[in-house]
Protein backbone atom coordinates (compact mmCIF):
# COMPACT_ATOMS: atom_id res chain seq x y z
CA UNK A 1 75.40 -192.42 19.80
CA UNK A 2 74.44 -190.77 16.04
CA UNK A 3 77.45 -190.33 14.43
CA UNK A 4 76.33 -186.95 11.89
CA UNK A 5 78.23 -185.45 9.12
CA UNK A 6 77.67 -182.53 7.60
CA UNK A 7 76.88 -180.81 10.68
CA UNK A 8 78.81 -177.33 9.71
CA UNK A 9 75.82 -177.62 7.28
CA UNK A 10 72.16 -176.49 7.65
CA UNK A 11 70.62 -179.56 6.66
CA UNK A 12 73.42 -181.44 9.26
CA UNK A 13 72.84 -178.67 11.81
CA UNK A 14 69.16 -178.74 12.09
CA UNK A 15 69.20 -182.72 12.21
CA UNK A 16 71.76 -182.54 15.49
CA UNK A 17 69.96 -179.51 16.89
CA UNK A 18 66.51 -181.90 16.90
CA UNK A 19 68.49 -184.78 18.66
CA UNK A 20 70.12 -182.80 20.77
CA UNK A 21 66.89 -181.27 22.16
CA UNK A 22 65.46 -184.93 22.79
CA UNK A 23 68.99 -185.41 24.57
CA UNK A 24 70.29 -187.93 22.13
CA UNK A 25 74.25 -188.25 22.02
CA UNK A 26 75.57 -186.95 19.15
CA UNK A 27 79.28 -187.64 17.25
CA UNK A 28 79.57 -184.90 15.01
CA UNK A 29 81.93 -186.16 12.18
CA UNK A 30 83.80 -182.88 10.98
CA UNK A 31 87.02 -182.08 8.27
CA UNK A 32 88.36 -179.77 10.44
CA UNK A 33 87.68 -179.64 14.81
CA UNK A 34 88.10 -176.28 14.91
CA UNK A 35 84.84 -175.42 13.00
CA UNK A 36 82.80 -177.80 15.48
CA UNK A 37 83.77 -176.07 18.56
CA UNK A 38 80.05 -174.38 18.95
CA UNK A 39 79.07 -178.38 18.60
CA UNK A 40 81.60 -179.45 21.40
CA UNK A 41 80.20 -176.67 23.28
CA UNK A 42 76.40 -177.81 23.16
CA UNK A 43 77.98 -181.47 23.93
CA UNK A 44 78.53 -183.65 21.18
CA UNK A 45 81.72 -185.54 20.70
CA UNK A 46 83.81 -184.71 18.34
CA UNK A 47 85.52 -187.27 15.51
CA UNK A 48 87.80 -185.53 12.62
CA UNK A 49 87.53 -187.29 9.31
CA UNK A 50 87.26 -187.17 5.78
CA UNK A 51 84.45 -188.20 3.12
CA UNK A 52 87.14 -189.48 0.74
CA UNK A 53 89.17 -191.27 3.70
CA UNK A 54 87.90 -194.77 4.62
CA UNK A 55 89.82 -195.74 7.57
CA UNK A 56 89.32 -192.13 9.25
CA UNK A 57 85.33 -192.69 8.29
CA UNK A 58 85.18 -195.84 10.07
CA UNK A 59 86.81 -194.99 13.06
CA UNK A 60 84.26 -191.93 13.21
CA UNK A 61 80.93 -194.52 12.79
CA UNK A 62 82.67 -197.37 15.43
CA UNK A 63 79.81 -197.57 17.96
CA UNK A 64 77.35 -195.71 16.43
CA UNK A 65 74.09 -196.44 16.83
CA UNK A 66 72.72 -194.73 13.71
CA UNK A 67 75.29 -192.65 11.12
CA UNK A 68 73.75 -189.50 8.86
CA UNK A 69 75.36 -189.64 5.51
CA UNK A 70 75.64 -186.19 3.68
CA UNK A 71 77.63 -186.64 0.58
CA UNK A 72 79.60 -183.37 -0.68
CA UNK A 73 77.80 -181.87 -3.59
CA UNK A 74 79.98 -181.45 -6.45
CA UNK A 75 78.51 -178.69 -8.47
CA UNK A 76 80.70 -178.84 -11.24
CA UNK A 77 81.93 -182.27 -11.68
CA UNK A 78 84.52 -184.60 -13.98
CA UNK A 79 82.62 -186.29 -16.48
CA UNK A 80 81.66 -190.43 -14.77
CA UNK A 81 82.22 -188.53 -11.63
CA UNK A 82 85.04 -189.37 -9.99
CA UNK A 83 84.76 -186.91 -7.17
CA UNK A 84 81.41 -188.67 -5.98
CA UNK A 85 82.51 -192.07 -6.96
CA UNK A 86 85.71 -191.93 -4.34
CA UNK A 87 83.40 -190.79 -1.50
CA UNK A 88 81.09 -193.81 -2.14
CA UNK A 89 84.22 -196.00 -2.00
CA UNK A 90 84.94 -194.48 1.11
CA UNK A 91 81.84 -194.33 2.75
CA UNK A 92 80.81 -198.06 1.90
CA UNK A 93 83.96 -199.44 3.03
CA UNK A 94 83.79 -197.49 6.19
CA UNK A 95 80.05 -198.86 6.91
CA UNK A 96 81.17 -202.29 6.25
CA UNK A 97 84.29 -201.89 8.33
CA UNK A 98 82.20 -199.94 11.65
CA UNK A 99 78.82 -201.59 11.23
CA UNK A 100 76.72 -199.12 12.62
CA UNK A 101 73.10 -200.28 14.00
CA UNK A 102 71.45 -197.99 10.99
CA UNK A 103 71.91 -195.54 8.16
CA UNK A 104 69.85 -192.75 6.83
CA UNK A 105 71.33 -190.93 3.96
CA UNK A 106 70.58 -188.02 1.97
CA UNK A 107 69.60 -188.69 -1.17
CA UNK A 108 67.21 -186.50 -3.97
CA UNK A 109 64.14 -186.30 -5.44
CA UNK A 110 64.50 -187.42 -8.52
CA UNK A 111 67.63 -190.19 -7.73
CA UNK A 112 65.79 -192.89 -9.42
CA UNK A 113 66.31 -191.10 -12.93
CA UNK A 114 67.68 -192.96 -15.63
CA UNK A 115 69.65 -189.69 -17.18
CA UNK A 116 72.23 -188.74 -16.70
CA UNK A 117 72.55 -185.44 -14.93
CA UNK A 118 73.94 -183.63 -11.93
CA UNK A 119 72.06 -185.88 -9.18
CA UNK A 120 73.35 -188.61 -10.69
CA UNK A 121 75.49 -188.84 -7.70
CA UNK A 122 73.03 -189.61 -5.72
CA UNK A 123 71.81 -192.30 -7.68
CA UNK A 124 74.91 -193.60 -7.72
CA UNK A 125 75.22 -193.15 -4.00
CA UNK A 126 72.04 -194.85 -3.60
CA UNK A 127 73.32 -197.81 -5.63
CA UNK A 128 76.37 -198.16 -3.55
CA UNK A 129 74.57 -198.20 -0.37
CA UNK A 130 71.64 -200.45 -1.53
CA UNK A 131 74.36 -203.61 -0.73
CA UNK A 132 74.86 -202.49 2.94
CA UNK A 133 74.30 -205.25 5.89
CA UNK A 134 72.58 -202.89 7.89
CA UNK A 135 69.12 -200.86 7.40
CA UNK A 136 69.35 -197.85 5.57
CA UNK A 137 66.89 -195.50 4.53
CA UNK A 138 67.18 -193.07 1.75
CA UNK A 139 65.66 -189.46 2.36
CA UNK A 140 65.02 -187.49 -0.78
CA UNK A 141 63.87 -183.78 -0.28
CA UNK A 142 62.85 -181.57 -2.88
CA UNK A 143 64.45 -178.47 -4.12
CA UNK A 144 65.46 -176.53 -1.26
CA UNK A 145 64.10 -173.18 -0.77
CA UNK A 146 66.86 -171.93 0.58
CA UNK A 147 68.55 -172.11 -3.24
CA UNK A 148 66.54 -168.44 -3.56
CA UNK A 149 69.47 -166.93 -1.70
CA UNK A 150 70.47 -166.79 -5.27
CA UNK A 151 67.54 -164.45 -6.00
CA UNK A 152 67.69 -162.15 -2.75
CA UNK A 153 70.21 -159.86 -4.36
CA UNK A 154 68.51 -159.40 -7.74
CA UNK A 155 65.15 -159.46 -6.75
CA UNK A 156 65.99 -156.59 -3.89
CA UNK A 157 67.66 -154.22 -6.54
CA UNK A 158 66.52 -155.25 -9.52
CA UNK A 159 62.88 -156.99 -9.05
CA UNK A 160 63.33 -159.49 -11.40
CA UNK A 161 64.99 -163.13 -10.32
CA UNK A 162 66.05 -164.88 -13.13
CA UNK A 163 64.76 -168.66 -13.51
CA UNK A 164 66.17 -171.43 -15.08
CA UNK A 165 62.65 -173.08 -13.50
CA UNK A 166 60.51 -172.92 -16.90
CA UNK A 167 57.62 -172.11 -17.09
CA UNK A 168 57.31 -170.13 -14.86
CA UNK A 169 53.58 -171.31 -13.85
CA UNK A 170 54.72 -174.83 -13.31
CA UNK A 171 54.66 -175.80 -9.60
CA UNK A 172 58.22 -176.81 -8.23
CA UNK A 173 58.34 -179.69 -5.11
CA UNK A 174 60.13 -177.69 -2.58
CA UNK A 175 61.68 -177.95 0.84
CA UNK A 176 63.20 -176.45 3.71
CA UNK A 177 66.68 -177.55 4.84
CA UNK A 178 64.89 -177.56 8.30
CA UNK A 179 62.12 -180.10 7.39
CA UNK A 180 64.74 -181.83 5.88
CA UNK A 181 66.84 -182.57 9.09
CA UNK A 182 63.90 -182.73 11.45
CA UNK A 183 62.66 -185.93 9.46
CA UNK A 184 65.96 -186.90 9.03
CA UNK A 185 66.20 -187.10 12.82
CA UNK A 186 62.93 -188.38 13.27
CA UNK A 187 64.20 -191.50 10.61
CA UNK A 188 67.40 -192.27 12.45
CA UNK A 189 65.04 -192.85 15.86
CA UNK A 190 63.32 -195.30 13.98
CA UNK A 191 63.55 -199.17 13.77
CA UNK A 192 62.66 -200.59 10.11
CA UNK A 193 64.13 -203.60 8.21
CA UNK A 194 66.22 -203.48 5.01
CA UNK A 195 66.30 -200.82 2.57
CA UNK A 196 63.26 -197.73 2.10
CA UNK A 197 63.06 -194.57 0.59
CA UNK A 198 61.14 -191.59 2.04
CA UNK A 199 60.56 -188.77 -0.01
CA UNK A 200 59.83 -185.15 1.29
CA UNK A 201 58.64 -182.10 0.54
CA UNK A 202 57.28 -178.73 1.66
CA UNK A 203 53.65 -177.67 2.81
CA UNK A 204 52.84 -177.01 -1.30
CA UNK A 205 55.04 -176.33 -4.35
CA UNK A 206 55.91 -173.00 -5.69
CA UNK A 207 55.92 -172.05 -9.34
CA UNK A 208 58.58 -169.54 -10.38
CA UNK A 209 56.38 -167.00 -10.19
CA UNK A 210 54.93 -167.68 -6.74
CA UNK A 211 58.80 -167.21 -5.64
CA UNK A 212 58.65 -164.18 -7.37
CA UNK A 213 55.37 -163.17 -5.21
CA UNK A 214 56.35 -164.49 -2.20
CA UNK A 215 59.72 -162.48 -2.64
CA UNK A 216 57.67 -159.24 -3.11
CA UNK A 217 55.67 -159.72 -0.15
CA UNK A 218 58.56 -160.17 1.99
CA UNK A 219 60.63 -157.26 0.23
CA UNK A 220 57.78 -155.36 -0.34
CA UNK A 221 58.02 -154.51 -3.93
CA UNK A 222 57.56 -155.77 -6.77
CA UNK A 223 59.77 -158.89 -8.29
CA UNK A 224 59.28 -160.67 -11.34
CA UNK A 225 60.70 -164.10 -12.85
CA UNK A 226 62.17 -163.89 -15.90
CA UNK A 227 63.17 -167.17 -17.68
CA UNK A 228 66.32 -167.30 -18.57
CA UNK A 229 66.64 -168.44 -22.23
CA UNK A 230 67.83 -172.47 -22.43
CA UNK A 231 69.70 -171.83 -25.21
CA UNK A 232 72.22 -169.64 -23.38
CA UNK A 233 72.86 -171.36 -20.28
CA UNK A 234 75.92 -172.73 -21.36
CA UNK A 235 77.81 -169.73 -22.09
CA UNK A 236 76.19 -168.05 -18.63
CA UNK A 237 77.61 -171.00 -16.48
CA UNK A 238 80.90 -171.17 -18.34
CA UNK A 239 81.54 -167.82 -17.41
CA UNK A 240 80.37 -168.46 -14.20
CA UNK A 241 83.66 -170.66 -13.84
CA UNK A 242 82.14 -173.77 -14.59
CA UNK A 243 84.07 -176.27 -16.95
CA UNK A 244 81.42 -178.72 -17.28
CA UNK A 245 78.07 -177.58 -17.11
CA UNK A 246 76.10 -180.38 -18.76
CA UNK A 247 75.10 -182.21 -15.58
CA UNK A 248 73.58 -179.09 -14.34
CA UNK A 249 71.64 -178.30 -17.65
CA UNK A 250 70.15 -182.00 -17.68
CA UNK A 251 69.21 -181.50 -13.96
CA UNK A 252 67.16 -178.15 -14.75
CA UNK A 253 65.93 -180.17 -17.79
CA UNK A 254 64.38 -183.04 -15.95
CA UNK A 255 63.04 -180.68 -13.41
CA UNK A 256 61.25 -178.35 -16.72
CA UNK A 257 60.46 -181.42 -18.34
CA UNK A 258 58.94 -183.25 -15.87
CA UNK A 259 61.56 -186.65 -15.40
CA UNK A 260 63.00 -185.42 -12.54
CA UNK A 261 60.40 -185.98 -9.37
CA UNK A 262 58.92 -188.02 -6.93
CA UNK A 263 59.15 -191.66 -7.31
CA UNK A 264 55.73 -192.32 -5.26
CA UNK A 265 52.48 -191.11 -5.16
CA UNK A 266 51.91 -187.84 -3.96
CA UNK A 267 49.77 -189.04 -0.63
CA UNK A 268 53.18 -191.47 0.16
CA UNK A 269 55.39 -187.87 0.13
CA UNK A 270 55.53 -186.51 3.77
CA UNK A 271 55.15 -183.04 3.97
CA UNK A 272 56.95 -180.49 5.91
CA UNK A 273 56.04 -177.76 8.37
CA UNK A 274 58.09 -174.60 6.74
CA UNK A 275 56.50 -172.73 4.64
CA UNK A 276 58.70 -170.91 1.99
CA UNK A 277 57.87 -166.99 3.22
CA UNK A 278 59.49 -168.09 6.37
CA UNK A 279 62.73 -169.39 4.53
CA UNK A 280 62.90 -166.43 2.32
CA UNK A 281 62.38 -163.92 5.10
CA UNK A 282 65.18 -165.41 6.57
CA UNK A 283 66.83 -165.21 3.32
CA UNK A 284 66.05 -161.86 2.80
CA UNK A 285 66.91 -160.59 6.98
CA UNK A 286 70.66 -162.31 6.72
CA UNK A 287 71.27 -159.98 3.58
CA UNK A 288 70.42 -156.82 5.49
């Protein structure tokens, strides 16, 4: 039995979907039952608990031959955060408690940063689950492609997406969610020793501007990228709600300045199958 969260999710989703389709058993490990009812329907068990709640965690991983850790992203967090700090708690004491066979959790390119910025949960997650008894792997994909739903809009009306990406000729390590829970079911299969960390990205990386082409070709018109001055990004995301919008302005930093990346060599990074005019013309065919 793989005991999955985050299967509401499309990283979580695509992961069951593959073991499902090899007829694996699946536990998928929800917040709420009534949102897995499509899941109970294609046959996986269902176990109701919480990231933050240890004892409802554990009781979800008992048995488990292999458990899928997807930690909530907090995209605006408490400074030391606290909100990813409490799941950790939660999740380590519920892996010590259950003892499942195996672990594969997703992690980030770019976790083994030493500054501080919004994937610093991961790190930290990382950290946490380092001490485990059992073998855990660590899978750390690239920036997703699906974060151009953010673009669809303006690049549709407007043809111009706006990048916080600078410049905009650099090449960006990107992924699809899907590549990201095919390996990820492909790593829970798998018998290894100890702790490893397997770092993924898509079939070649995309430069702001590439988006920006690929985007017309699937629209069919023309889009530009337009950066998106550093200097203002704190007032943008402030009145975009946020009330602490540091971590996300290091993050885009390390990405622009180059300290946020793989950790191995670029022939140890698996490559994935999905190329990003596929993502975005699904992007792009949801919003019509």
């Amino acid at each position: 039995m793989y005991a999955i969260t985050g299967i509401t999710g499309k990283v979580g989703g695509a992961l069951a979907r593959e073991l499902l389709a090899t007829g694996r058993p699946v536990r998928a490990v929800v917040r709420d039952a009534t949102r897995a009812e499509a899941w109970a329907e294609r046959g996986c068990e269902i176990a109701t608990a919480f990231m933050e709640d240890p004892s409802s965690l554990a009781a979800a991983f008992e048995g488990a031959t292999g458990v899928f850790i997807l930690p909530p992203s907090e995209f605006d967090p408490e400074p030391g955060f606290p909100e990813a700090r409490t799941v950790i708690e939660a999740v380590s004491a519920a892996l010590l408690k259950a003892r499942p066979d195996k672990v594969v959790c997703l992690s980030t390119i770019g976790a083994q940063a030493d500054e501080v910025n919004l994937l610093t949960q991961r790190t930290l997650m990382e950290q946490a689950l380092r001490e485990m008894p059992m073998p855990v792997t660590f899978l750390r994909p690239a920036w997703f492609m699906e974060n151009a739903a953010w673009d669809v809009a303006s690049a549709s009306d407007g043809g111009v997406i706006a990048s916080y990406l600078q410049p905009l000729d650099k090449p960006v390590p990107m992924v699809a969610t899907a590549d990201v829970g095919r390996v990820a079911a492909e790593l829970l299969q798998q018998t290894w020793r100890g702790v490893r960390v397997v770092e993924l990205e898509g079939p070649r990386r995309a430069a702001p501007n590439d988006l920006a082409a690929a985007l017309a070709g699937v629209l069919r018109r023309p889009v530009r990228a337009e950066v998106v001055e550093r200097q203002t990004w704190e007032a943008l995301f402030r009145t975009q709600g946020m009330k602490h919008p540091m971590p996300r302005m290091r993050m885009l930093d390390g990405f622009n300045e180059g300290w946020i990346g793989f950790e191995s060599s670029s022939d140890e990074v698996l490559r994935g199958r999905v190329e990003l005019e596929t993502v975005l013309g699904e992007l792009v065919s949801r919003r019509i």
